[in-house]
Protein backbone atom coordinates (compact mmCIF):
# COMPACT_ATOMS: atom_id res chain seq x y z
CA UNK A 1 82.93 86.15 78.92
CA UNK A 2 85.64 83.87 81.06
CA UNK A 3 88.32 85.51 82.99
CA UNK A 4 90.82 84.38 84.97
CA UNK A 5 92.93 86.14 87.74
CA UNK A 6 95.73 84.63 88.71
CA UNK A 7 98.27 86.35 91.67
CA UNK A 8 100.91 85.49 93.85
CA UNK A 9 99.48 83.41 97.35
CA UNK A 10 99.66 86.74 99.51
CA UNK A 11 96.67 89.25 100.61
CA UNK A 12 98.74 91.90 99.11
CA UNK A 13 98.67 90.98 96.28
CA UNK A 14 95.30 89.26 95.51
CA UNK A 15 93.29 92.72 97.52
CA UNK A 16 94.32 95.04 94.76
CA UNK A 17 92.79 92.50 91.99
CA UNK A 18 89.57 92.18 93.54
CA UNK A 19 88.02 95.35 92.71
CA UNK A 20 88.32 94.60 88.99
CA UNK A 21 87.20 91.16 89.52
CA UNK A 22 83.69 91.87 90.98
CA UNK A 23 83.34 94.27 88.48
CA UNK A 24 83.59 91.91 86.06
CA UNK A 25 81.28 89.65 88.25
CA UNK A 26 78.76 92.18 88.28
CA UNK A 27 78.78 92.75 84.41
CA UNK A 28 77.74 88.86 84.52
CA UNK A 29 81.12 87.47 83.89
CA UNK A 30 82.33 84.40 84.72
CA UNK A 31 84.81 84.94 86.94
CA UNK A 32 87.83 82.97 88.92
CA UNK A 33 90.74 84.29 90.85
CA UNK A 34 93.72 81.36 90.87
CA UNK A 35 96.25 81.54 93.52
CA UNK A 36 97.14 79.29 96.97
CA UNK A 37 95.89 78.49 99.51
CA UNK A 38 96.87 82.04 101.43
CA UNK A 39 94.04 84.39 99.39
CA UNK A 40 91.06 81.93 99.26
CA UNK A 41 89.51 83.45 102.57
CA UNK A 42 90.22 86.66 100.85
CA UNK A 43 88.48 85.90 97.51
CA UNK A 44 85.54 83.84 98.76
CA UNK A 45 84.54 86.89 100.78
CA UNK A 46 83.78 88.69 97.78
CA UNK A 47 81.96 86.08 96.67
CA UNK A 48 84.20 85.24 93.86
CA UNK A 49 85.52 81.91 92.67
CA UNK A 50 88.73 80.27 93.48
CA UNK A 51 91.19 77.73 92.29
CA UNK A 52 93.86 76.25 94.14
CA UNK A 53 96.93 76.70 91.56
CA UNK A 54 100.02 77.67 93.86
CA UNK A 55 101.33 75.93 96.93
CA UNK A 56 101.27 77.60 100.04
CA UNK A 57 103.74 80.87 99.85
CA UNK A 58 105.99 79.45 102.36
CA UNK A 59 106.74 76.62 100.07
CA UNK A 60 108.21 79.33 97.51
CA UNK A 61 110.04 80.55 100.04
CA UNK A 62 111.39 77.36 100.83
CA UNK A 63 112.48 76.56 97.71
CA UNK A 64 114.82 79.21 97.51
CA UNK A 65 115.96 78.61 101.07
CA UNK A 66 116.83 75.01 100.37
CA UNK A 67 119.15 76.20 97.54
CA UNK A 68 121.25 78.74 99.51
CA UNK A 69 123.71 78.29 102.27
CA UNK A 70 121.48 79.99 104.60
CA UNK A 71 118.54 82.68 104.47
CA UNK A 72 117.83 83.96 101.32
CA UNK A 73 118.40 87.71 101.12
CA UNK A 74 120.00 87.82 104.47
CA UNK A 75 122.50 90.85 105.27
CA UNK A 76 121.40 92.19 101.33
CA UNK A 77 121.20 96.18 101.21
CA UNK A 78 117.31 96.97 101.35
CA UNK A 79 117.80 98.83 98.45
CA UNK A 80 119.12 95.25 96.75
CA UNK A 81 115.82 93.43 97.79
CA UNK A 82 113.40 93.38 94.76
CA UNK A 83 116.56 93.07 92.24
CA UNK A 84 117.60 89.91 94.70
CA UNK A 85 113.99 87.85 95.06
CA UNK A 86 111.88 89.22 92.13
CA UNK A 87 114.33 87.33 89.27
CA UNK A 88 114.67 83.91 91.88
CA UNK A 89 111.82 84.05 93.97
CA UNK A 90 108.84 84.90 92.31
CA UNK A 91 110.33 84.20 88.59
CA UNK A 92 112.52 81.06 88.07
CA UNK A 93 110.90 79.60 91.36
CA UNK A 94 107.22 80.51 91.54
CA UNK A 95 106.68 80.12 87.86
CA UNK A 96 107.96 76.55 88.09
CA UNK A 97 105.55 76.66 90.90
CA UNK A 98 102.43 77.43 89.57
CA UNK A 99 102.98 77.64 85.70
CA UNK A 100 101.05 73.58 85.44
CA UNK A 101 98.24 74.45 87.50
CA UNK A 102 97.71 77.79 85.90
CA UNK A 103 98.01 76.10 82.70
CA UNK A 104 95.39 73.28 83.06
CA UNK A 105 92.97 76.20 84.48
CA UNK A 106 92.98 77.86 81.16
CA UNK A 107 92.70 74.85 79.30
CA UNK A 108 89.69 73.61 81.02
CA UNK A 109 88.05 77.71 81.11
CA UNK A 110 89.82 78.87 77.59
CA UNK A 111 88.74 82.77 79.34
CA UNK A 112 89.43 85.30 77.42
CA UNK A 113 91.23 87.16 79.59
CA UNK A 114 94.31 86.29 82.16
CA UNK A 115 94.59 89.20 84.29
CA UNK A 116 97.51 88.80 86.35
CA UNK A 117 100.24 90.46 89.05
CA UNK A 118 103.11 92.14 88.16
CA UNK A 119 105.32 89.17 90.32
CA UNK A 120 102.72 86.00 88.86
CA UNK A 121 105.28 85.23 85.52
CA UNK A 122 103.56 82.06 84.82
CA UNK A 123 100.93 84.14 83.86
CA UNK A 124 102.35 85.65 80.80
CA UNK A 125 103.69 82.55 79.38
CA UNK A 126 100.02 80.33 80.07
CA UNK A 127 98.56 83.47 77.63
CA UNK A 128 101.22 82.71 74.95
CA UNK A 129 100.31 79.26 75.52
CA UNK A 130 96.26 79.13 75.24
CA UNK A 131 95.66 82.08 73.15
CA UNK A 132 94.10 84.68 76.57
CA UNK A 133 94.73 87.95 76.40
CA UNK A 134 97.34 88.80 78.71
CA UNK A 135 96.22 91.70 81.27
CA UNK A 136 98.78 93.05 83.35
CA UNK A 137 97.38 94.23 86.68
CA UNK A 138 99.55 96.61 87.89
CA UNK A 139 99.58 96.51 91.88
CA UNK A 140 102.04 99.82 92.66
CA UNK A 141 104.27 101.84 90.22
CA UNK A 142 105.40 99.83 87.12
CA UNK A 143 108.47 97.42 87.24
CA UNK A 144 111.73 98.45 86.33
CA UNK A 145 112.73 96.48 82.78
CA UNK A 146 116.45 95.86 83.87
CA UNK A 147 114.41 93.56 86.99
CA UNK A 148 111.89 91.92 84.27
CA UNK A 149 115.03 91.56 81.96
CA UNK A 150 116.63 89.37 84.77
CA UNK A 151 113.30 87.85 85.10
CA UNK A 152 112.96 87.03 81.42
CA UNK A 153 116.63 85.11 81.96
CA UNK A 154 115.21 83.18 84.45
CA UNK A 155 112.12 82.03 83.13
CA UNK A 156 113.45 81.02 79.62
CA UNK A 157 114.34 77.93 80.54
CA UNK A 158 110.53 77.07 81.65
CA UNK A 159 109.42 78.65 78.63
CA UNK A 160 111.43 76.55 76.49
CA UNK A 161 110.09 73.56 77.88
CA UNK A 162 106.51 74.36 76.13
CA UNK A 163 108.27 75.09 72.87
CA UNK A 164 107.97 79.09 73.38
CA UNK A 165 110.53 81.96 73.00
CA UNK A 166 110.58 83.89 76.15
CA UNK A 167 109.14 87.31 75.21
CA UNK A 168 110.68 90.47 76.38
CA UNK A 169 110.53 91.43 80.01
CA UNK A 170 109.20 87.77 80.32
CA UNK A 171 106.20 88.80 79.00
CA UNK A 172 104.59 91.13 81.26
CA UNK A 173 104.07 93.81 78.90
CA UNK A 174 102.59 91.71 75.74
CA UNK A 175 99.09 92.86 75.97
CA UNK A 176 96.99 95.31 77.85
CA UNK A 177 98.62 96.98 81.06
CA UNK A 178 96.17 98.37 83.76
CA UNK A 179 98.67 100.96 85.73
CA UNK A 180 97.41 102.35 88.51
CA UNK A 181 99.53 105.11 89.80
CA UNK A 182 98.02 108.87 89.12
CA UNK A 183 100.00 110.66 86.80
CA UNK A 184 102.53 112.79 89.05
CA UNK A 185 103.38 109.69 91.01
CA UNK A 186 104.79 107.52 88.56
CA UNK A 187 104.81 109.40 85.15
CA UNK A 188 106.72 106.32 83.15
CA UNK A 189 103.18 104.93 83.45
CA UNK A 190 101.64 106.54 80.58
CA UNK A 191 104.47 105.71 78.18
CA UNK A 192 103.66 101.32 78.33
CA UNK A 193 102.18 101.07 74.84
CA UNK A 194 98.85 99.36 75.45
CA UNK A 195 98.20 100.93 79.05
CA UNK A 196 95.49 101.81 80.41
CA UNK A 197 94.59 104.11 83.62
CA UNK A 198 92.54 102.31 86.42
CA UNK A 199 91.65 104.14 90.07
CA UNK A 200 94.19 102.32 92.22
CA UNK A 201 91.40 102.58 95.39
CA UNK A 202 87.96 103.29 96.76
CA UNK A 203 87.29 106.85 96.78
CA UNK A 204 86.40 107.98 100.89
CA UNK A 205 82.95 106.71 101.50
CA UNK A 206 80.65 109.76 102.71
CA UNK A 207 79.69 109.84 106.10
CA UNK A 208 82.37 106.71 106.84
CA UNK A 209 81.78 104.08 109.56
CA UNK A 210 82.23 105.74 113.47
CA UNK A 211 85.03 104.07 115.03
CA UNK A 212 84.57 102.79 118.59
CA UNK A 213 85.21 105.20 121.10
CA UNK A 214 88.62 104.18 121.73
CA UNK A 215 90.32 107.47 123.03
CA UNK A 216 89.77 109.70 126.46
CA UNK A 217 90.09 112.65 124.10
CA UNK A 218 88.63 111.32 120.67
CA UNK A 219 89.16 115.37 119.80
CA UNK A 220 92.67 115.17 118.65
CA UNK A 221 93.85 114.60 115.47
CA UNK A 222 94.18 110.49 114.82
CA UNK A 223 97.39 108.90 113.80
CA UNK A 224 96.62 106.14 112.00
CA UNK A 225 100.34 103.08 111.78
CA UNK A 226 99.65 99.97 109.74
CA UNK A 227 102.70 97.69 108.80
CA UNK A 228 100.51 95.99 106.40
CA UNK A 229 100.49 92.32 106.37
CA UNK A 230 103.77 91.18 104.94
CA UNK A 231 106.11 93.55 106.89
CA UNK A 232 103.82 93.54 110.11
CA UNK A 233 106.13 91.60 112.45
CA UNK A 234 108.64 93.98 113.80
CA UNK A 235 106.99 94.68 116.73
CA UNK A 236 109.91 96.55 118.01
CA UNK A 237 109.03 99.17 115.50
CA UNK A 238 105.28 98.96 116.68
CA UNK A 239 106.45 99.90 119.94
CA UNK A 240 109.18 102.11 118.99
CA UNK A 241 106.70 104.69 117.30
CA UNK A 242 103.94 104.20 119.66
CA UNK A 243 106.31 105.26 122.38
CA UNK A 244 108.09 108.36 120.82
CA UNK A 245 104.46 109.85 120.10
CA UNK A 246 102.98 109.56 123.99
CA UNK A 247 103.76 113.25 124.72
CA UNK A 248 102.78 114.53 121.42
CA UNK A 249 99.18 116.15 121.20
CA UNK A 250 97.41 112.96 119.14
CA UNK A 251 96.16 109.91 119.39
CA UNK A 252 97.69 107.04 117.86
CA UNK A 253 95.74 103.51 116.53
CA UNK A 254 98.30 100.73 115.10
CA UNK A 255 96.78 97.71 113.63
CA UNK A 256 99.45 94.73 113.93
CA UNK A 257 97.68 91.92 112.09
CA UNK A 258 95.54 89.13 112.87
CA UNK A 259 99.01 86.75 113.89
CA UNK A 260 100.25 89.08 116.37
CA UNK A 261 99.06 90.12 120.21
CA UNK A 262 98.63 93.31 121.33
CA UNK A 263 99.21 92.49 124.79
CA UNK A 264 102.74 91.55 123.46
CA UNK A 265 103.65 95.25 122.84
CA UNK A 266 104.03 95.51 126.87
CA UNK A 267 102.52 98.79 128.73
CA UNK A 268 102.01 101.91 125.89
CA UNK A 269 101.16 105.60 126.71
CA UNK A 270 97.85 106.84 127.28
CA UNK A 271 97.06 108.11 123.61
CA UNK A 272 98.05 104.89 122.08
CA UNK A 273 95.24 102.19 121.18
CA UNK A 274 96.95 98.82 118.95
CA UNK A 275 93.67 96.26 117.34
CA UNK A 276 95.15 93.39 115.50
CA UNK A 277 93.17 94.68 112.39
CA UNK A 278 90.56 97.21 111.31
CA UNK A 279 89.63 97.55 107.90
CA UNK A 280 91.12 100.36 106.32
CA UNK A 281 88.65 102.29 104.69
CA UNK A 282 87.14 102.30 108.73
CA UNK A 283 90.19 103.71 109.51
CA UNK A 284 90.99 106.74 106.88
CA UNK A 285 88.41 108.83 106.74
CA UNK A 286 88.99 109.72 110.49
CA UNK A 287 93.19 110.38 109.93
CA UNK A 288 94.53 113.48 110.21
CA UNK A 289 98.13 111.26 109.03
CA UNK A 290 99.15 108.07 108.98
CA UNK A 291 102.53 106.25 109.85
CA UNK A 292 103.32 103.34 107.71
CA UNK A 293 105.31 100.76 105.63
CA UNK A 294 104.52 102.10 102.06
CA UNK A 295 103.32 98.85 100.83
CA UNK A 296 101.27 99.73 97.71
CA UNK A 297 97.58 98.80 99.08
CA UNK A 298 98.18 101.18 101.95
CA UNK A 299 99.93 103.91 99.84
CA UNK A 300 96.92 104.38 97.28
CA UNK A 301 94.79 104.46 100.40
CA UNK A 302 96.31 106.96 101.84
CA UNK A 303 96.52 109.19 99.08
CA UNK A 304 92.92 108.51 97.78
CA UNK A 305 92.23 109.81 101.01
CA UNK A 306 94.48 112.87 100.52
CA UNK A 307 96.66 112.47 103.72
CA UNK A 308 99.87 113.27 104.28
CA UNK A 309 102.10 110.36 106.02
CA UNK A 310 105.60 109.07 107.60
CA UNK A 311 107.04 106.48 105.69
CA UNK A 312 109.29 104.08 106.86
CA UNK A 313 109.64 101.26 104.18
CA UNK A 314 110.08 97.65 105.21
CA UNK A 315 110.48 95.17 102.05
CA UNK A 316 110.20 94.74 98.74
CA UNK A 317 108.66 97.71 96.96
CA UNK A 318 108.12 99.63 99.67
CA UNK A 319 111.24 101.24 99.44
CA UNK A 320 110.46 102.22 95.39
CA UNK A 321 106.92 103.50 96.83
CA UNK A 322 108.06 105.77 99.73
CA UNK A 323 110.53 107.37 97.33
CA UNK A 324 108.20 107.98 95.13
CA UNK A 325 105.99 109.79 98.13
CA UNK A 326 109.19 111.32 98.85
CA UNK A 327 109.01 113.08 95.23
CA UNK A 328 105.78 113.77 94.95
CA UNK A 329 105.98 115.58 98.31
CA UNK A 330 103.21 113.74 99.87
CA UNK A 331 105.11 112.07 102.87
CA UNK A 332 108.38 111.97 104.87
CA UNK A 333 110.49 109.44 104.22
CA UNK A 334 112.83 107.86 107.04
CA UNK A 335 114.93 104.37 105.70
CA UNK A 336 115.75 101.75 108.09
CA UNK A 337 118.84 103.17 109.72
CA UNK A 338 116.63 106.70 110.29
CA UNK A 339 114.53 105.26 112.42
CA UNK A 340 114.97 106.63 115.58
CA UNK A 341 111.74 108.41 118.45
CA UNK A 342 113.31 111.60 117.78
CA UNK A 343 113.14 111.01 114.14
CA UNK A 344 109.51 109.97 114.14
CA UNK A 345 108.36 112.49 116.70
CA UNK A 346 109.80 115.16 113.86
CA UNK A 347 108.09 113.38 110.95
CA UNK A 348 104.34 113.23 112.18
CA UNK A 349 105.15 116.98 113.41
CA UNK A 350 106.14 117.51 110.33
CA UNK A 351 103.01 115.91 107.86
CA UNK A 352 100.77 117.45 110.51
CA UNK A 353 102.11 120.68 111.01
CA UNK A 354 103.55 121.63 107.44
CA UNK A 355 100.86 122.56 104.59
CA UNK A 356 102.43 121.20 101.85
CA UNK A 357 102.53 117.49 102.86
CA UNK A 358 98.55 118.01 102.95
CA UNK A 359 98.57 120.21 100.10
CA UNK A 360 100.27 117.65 97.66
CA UNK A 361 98.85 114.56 99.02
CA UNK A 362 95.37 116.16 97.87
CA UNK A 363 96.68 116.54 94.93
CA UNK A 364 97.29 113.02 94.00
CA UNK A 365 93.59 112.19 95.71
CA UNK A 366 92.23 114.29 92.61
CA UNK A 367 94.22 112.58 89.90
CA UNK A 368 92.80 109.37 91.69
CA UNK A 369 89.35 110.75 91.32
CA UNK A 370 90.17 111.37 88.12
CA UNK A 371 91.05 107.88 87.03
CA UNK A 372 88.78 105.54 85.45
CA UNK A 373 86.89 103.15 88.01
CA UNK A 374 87.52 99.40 87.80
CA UNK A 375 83.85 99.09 85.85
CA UNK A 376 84.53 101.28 83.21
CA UNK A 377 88.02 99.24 82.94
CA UNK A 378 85.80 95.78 83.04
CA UNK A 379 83.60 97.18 80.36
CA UNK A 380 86.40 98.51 77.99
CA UNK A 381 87.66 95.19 78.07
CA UNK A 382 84.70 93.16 77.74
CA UNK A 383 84.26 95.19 74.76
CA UNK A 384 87.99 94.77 73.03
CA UNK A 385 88.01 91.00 73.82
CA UNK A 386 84.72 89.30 74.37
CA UNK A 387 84.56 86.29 71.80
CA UNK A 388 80.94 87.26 71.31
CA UNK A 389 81.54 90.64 69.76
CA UNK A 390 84.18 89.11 68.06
């Protein structure tokens, strides 16, 4: 069978697509992930196939720049952020975007499938349009409807244009929704009619890759800090951290991103070590807790791993996701204006030194185990939709 994955032009958001993608690849399916230009390094080192349909991200972003008086978003309440760019950014503007491109894919493929990201609307309305089934590829807990509501007022006009009504919660939900949070993280999951549950990330590998030996006292416990690679350019908070932990008993590794130099972070304690990037499945298995943004890639990580963690949420969804961490009692939680070295010194003490951060976190790393694995997903679908069984 054909299917086509289509996502927004950013690593975070193609990465948690891919593991469903090579397992259809490996069932024999012909398969193509459609984005910009941003995710084709990404793809093709899976050995996947790509399709330019998107402009570069930036050119999104610039789009909504050049119709406000100033930056978009700028002095908006954190908490504002995803009801702010998800209905103008990433509907009315990136569906514009890449709706044509998308479109003439799936004419030219007819897949059966369009498996798509939660913020890639065009996607939707291209199924309504060719006859694919739409598969919603959840990439962190599901979208609130009064968002998708704002999204589906956005879109209509674009939907119009190809002589469709614009579906409810612009479409998103019209035909099979993978969720991937475990079942105490995000229980509205299980109540999407046509959902199904999909392991959000790798289970640890056994006997994981040695790190270089990058400590004078590789015995103490390993902090891991990751920004991710959207919210990875407040180097300020890099160095912020990595300074309020250089008396505490650990080491500490930050990653910073392939755009940004460690040298740049000035002179750092003893127990600190910053890469610009290390995978992070390298990186887990050797954590005793781990400092970061809560985007959703680096969330399910953590917790397939079963670690406890200090949250401090950047952007976007982060701020849904570390609440949610918050709840589940998996991780401390400090917002923006919390962020302070005595604040972050008390946190890692905290998720190190208090059982039930561990205790819960492990927790949600069995419901992960316990979630189907992206080939059993492939296969269930292959099965429902393949125009050969059909």
């Amino acid at each position: 069978m054909r299917v086509v994955f289509s996502c927004v032009p950013q690593t975070g958001h193609v990465l948690p697509l891919l593991s469903l993608a090579e397992a259809f690849a490996e069932r024999g399916d012909e398969v193509v992930v459609a984005s910009g230009p941003e995710v084709e390094e990404a793809v093709a080192a899976r050995g996947l196939g790509f399709r330019a349909v998107s402009p570069a991200f930036s050119e999104w972003f610039g789009a909504l720049r050049a119709r406000t008086r100033g930056v978009p978003g700028d002095g908006l309440d954190p908490s504002r952020v995803e009801t702010y760019f998800v209905p103008r950014l990433f509907g009315e503007i990136g569906t514009a975007l890449v709706v044509d491109g998308l479109l003439e894919l799936c004419r030219e493929l007819a897949p059966e499938l369009l498996v798509f990201d939660p913020y890639l609307f065009a996607a939707p309305l291209v199924a309504a349009a060719t006859g694919a089934h739409p598969v919603l590829h959840c990439i962190g807990p599901v979208m609130d409807r009064s968002i998708l509501e704002l999204v589906a007022d956005a879109v209509s006009p674009i939907w119009r244009e190809f002589s469709l009504p614009v579906l409810d919660s612009a479409g998103v939900f019209s035909g099979t929704t993978l969720t991937i949070c475990p079942p105490s993280f995000d229980p509205s999951a299980a109540a999407i009619a046509g959902s199904e549950a999909m392991r959000p990330a790798p289970l640890p590998k056994a006997g994981s890759r040695a790190l270089p030996v990058l400590f004078a006292d590789p015995g103490r416990p390993l902090v891991y800090m990751t920004l991710g690679t959207f919210s990875n350019n407040d180097l300020e908070l890099f160095r912020l951290v990595l300074l309020s932990l250089g008396d505490e008993p650990v080491n500490v590794l930050a990653t910073i991103g392939r755009d940004n130099d460690p040298r740049s972070l000035g002179p750092l304690p003893a127990n600190a070590r910053v890469e610009r990037f290390i995978p992070q499945a390298d990186v887990l298995g050797h954590c005793a807790a781990v400092v970061h943004h809560a985007g959703a890639g680096t969330t399910f990580g953590v917790l397939a791993h079963g670690l406890a963690s200090l949250a401090l949420p950047q952007s976007a969804d982060n701020f849904k996701n570390a609440t949610l961490l918050g709840f589940a009692g998996a991780a401390q939680v400090l917002m923006p204006g919390e962020v302070t070295p005595e604040s972050v010194r008390s946190g890692v003490r905290a998720v190190l030194g208090t059982a039930r951060y561990r205790d819960c976190a492990r927790l949600l790393a069995g419901e992960i185990r316990a979630m189907a694995p992206p080939s059993d997903i492939a296969g269930l679908l292959a099965a429902r939709h393949s125009r050969a069984t059909m």
